[in-house]
N, C-alpha and C. Protein backbone atom coordinates (compact mmCIF):
# COMPACT_ATOMS: atom_id res chain seq x y z
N UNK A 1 70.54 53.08 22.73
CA UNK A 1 69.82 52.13 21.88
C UNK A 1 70.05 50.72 22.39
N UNK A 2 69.18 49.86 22.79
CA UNK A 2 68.87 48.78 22.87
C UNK A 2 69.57 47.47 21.88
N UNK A 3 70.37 46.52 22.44
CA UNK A 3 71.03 45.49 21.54
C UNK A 3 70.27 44.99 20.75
N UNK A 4 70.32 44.45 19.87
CA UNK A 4 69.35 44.66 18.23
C UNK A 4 68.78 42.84 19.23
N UNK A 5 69.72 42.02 19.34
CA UNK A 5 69.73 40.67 20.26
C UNK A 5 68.32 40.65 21.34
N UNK A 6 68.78 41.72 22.29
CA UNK A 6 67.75 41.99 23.24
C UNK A 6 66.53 42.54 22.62
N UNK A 7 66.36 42.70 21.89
CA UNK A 7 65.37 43.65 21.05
C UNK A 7 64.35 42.70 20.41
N UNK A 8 65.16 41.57 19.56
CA UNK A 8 64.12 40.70 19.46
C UNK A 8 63.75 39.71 19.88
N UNK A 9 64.73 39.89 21.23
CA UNK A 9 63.86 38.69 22.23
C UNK A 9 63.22 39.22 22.66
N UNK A 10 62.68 40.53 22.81
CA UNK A 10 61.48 40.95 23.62
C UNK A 10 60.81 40.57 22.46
N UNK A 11 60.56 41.18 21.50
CA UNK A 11 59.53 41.78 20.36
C UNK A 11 58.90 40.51 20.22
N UNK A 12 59.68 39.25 19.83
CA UNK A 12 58.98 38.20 19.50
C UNK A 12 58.10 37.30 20.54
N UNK A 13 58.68 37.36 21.58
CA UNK A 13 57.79 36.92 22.64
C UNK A 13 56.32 37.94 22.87
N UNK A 14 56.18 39.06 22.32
CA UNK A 14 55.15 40.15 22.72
C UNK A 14 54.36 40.14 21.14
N UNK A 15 55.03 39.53 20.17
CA UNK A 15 54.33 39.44 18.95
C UNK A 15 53.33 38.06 19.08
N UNK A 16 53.97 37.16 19.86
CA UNK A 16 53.67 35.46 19.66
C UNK A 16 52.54 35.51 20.82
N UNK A 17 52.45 36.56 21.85
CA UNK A 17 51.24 36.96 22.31
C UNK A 17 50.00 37.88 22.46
N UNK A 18 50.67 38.23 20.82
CA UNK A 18 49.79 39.19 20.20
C UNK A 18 48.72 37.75 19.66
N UNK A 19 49.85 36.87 18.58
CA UNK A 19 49.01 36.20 17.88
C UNK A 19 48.06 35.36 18.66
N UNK A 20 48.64 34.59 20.29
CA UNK A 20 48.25 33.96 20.74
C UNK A 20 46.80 34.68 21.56
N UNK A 21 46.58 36.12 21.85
CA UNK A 21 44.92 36.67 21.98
C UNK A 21 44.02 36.34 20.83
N UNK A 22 44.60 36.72 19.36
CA UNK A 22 44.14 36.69 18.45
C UNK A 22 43.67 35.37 18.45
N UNK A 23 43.80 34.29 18.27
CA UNK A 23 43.78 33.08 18.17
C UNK A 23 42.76 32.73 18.98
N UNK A 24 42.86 32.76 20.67
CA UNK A 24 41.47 32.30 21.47
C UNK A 24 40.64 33.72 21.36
N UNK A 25 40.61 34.70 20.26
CA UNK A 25 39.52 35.31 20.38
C UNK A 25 39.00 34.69 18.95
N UNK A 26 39.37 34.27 18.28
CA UNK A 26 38.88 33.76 17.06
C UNK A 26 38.26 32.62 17.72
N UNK A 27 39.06 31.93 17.88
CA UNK A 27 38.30 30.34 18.63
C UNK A 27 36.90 30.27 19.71
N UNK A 28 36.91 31.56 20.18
CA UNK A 28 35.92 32.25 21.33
C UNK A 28 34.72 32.69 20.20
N UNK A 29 34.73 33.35 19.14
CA UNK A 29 34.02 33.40 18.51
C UNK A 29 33.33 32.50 17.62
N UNK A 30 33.79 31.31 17.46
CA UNK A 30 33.35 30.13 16.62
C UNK A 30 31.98 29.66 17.58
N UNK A 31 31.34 29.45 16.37
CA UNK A 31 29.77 29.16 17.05
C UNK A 31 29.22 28.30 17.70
N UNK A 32 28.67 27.80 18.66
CA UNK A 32 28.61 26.89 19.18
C UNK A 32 28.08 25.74 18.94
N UNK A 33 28.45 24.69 18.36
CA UNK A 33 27.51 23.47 17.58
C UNK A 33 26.70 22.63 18.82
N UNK A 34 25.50 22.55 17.68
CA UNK A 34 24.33 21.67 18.53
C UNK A 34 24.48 19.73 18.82
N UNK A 35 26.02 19.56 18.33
CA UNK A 35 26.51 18.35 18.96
C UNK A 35 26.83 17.96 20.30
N UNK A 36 26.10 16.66 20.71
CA UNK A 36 26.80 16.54 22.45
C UNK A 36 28.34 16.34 22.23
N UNK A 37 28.50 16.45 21.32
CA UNK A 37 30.61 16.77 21.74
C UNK A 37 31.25 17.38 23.03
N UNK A 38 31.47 16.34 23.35
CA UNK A 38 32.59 17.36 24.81
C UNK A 38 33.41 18.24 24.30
N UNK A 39 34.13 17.97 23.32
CA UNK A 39 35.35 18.86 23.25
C UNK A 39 35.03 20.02 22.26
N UNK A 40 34.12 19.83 21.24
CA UNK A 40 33.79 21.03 20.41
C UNK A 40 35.11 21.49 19.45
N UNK A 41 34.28 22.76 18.69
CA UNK A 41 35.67 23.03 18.07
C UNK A 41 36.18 24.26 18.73
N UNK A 42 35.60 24.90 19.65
CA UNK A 42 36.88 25.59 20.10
C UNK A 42 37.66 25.15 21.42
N UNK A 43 37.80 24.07 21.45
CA UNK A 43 38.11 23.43 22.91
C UNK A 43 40.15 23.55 22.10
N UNK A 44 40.03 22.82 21.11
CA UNK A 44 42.01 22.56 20.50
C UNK A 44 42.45 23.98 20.63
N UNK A 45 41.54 24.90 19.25
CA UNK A 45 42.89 26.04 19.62
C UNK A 45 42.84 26.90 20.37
N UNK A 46 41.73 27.05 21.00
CA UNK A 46 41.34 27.43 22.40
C UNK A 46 42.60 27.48 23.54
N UNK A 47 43.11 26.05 23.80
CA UNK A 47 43.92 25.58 24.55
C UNK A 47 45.39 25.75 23.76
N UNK A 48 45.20 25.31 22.73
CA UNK A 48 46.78 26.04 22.28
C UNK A 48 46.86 27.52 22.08
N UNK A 49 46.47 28.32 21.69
CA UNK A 49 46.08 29.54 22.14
C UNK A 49 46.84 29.89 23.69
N UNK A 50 46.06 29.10 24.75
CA UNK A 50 46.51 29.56 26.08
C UNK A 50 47.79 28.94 26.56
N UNK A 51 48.29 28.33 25.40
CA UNK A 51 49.52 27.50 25.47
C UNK A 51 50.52 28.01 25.08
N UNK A 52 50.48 28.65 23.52
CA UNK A 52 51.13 30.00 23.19
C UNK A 52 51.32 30.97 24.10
N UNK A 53 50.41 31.28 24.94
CA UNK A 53 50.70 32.32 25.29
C UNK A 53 51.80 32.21 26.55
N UNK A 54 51.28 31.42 27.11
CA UNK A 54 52.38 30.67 28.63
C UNK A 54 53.67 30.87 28.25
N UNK A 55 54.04 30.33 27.28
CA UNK A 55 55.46 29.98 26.67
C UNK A 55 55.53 31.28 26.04
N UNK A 56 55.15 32.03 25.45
CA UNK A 56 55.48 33.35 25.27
C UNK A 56 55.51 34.09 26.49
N UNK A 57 54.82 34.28 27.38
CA UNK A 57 55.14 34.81 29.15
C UNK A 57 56.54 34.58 29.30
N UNK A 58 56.43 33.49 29.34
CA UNK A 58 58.06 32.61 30.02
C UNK A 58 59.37 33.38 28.69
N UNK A 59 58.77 33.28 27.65
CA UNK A 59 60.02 33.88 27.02
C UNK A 59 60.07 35.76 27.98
N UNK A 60 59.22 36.10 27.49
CA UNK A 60 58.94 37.57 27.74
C UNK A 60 59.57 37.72 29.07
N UNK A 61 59.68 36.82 30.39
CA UNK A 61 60.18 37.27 31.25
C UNK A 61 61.73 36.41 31.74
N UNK A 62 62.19 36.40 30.55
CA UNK A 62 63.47 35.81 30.29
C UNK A 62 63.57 34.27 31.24
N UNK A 63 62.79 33.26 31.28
CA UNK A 63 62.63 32.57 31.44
C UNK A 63 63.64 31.18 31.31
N UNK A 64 63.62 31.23 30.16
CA UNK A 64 64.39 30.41 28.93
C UNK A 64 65.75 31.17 28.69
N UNK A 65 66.89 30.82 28.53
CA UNK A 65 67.98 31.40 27.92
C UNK A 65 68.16 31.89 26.56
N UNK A 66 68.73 33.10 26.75
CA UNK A 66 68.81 33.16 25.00
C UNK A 66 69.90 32.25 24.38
N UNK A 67 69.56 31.47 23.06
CA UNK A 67 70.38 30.86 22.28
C UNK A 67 71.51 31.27 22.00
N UNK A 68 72.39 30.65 21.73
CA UNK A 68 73.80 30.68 21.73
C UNK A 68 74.33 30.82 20.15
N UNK A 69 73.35 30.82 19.20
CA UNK A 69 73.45 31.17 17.42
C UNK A 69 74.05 29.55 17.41
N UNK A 70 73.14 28.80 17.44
CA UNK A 70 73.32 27.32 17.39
C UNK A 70 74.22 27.14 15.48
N UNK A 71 75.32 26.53 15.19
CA UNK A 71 75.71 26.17 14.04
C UNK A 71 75.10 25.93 13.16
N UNK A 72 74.43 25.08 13.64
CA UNK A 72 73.48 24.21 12.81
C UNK A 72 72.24 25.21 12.11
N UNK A 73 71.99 26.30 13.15
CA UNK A 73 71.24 26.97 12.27
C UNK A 73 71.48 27.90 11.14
N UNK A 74 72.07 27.46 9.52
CA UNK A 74 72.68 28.29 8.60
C UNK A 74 72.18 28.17 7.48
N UNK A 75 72.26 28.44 6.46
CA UNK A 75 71.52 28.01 4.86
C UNK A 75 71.71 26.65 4.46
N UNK A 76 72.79 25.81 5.03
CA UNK A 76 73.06 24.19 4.85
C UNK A 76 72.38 23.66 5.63
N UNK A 77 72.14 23.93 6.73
CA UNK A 77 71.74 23.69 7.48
C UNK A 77 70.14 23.39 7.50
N UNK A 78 69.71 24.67 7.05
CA UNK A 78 68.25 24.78 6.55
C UNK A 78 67.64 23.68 5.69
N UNK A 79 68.97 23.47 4.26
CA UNK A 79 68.67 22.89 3.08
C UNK A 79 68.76 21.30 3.68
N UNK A 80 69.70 20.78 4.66
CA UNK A 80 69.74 19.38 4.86
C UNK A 80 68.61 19.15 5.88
N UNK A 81 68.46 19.87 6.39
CA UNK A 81 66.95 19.05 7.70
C UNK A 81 65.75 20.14 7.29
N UNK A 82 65.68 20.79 7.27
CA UNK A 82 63.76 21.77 7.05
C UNK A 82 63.76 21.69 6.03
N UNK A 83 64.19 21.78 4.90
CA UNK A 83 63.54 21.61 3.89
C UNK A 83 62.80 19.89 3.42
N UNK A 84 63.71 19.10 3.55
CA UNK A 84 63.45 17.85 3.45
C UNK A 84 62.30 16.89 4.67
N UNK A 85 62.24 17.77 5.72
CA UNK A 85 61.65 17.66 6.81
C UNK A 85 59.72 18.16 6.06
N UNK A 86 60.08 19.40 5.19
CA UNK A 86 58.72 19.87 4.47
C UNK A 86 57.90 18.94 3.33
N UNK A 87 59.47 17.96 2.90
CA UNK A 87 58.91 17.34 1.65
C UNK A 87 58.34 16.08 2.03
N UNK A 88 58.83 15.20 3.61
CA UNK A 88 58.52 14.30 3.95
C UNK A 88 56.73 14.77 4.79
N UNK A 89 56.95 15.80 5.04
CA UNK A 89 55.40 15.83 5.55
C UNK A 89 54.80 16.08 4.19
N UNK A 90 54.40 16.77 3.27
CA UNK A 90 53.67 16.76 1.99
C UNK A 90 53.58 15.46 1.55
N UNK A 91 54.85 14.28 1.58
CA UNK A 91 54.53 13.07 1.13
C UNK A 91 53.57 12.28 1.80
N UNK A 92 53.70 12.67 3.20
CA UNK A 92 52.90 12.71 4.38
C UNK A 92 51.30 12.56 4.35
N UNK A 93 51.04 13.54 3.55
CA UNK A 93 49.38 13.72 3.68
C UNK A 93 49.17 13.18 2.23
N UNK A 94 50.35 13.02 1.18
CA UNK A 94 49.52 12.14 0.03
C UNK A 94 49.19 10.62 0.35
N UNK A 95 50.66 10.09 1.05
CA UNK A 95 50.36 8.87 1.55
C UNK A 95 49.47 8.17 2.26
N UNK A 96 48.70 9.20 3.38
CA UNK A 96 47.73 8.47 4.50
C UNK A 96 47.06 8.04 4.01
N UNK A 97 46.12 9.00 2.74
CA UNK A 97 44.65 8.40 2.26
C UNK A 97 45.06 6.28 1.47
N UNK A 98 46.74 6.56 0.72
CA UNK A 98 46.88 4.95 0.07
C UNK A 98 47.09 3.81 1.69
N UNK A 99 47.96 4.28 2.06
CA UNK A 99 48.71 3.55 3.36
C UNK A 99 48.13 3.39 4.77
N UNK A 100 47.51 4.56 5.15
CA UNK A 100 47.08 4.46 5.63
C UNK A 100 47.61 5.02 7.33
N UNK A 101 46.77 5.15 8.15
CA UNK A 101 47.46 5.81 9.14
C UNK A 101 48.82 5.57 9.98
N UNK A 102 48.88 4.10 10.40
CA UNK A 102 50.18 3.35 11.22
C UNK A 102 51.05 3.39 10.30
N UNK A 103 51.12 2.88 9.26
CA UNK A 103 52.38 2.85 7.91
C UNK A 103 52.83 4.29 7.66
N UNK A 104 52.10 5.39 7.25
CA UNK A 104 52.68 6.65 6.92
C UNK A 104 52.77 7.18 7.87
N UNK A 105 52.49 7.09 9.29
CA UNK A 105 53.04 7.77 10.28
C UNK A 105 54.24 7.43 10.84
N UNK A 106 54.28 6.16 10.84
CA UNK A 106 55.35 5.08 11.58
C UNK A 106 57.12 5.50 10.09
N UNK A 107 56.38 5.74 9.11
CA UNK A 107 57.34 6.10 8.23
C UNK A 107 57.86 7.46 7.73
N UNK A 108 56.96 8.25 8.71
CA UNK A 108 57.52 9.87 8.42
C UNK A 108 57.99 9.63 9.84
N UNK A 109 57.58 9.07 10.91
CA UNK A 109 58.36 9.72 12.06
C UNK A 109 60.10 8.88 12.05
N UNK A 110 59.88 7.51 11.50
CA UNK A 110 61.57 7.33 10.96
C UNK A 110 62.47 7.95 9.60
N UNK A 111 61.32 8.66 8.96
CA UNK A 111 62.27 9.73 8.01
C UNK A 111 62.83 10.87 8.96
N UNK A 112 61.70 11.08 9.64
CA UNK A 112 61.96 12.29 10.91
C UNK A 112 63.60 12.16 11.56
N UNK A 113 63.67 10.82 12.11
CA UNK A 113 64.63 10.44 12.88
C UNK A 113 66.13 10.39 12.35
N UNK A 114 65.92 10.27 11.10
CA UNK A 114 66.90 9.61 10.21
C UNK A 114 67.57 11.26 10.18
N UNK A 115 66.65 11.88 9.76
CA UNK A 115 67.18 13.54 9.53
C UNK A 115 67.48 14.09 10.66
N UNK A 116 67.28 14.07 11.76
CA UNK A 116 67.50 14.44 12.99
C UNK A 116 69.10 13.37 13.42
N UNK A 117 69.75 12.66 12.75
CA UNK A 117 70.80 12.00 13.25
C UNK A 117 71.02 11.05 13.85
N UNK A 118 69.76 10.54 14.03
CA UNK A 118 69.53 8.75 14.69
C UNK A 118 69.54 7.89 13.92
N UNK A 119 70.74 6.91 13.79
CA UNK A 119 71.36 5.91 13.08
C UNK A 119 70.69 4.64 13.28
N UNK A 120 70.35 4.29 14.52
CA UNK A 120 69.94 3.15 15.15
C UNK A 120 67.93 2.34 14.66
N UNK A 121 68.39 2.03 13.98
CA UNK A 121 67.05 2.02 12.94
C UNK A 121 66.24 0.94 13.15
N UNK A 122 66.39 0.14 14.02
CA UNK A 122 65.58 -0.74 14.91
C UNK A 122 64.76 -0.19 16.05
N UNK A 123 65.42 0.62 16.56
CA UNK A 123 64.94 1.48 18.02
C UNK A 123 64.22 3.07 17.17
N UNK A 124 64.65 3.09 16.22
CA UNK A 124 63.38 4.28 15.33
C UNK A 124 62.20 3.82 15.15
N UNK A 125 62.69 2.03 14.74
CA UNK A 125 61.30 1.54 14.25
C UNK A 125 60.10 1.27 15.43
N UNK A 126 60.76 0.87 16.96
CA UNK A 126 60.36 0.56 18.09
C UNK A 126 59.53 1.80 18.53
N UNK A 127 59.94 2.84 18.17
CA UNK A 127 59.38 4.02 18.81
C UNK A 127 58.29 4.64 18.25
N UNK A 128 59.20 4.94 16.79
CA UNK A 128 57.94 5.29 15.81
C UNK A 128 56.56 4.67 16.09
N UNK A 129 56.89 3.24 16.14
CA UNK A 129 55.57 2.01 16.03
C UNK A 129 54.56 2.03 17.24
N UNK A 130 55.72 2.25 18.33
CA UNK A 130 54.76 2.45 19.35
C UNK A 130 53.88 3.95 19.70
N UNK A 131 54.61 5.05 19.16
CA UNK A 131 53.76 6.35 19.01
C UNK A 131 52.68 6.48 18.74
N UNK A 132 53.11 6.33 17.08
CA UNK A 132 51.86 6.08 16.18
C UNK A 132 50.45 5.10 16.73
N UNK A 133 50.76 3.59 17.51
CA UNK A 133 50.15 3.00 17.77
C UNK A 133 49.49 3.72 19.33
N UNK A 134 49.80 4.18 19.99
CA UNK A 134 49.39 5.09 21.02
C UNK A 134 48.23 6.20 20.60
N UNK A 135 48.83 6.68 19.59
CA UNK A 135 48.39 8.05 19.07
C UNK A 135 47.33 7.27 18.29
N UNK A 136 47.09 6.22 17.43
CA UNK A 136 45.54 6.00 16.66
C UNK A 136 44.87 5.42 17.77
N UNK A 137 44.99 4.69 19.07
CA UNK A 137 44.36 4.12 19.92
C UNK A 137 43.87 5.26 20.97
N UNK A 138 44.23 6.53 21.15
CA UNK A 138 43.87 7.38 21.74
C UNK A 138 42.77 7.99 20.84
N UNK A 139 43.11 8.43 19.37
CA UNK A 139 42.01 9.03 18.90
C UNK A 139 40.87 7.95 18.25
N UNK A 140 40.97 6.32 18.39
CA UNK A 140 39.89 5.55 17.87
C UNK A 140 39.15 5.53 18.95
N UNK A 141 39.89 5.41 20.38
CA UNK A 141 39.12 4.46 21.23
C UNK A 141 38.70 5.85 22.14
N UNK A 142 39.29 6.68 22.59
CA UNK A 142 38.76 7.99 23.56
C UNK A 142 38.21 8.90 22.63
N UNK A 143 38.90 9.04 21.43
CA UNK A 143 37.83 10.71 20.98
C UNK A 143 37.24 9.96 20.27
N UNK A 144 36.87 9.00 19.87
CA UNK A 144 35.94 8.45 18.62
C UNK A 144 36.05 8.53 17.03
N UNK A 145 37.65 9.11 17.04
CA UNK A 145 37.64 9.62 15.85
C UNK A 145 37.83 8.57 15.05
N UNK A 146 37.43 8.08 13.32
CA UNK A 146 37.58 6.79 12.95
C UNK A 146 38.84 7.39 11.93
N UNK A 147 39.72 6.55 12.06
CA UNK A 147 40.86 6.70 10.81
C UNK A 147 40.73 5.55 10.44
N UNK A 148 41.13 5.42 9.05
CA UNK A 148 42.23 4.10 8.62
C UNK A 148 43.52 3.54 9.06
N UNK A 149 43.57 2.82 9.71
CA UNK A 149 44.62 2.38 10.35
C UNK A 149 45.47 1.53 9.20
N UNK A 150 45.31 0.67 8.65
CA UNK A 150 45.56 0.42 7.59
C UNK A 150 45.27 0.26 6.13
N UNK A 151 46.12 -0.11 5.33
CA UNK A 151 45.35 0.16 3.23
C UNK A 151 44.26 -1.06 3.05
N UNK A 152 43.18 -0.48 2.91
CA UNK A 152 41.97 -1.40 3.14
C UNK A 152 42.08 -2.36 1.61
């Protein structure tokens, strides 16, 4: 019998490219819209799809090391960073529509930081600011997408 360890490092890498066919065959099936859109809608999960699956390959052919049962991953563990990590994104999507895109992004990715163990809260703010500001100038100015950048 097979180490229960080794067992689900195969299984899960061969499950995560189960889901990842499933996924660009769904996306393969979405209909084709009569917009000149370059990217369409099955162009995103299309590509994550074939992105999943890579990184599932690479697990599947032991690629990556198996984890070492990291500490940190335990029921305290859970309760001090993922759970609170869930409540700051839910605050997340109530906030954008008041605040607006740069403010609630720039302020979940320094809640982000804060929970992740980065003290230095000037250089959260530097980073955050510049992300966020990267990330709405990529989707205003290249994909066309219009957000609120700020509370109008």
């Amino acid at each position: 019998m097979k180490n229960p360890t080794n067992l689900s490092e195969t299984l899960l890498p061969a499950l995560l490219l189960v889901v990842a066919g499933l996924v660009f065959i769904g996306a393969w099936r979405l209909p084709d819209t009569a917009t000149a859109d370059l990217v369409g809608p099955k162009m995103y999960p299309g590509a994550l799809a074939i992105l999943l699956a890579f990184l599932s390959g690479l697990l599947l052919m032991g690629a990556a090391p198996p984890h070492g049962g990291d500490a940190g991953i335990n029921f305290p563990g859970i309760v001090r960073r993922f759970l609170p990590l869930v409540l700051f994104s839910t605050l997340y999507v109530l906030a954008l529509p008041l605040l607006g895109f740069m403010i609630a992004t720039t302020a979940l990715l320094m809640a982000c930081f804060y929970l992740l163990g980065e003290r230095r809260h000037w250089l959260n703010f530097l980073i955050a600011a510049g992300c966020t500001l990267v990330t709405y100038l990529l989707f205003a100015t290249l994909l066309g997408i219009q957000m609120t950048a700020f509370p109008g």
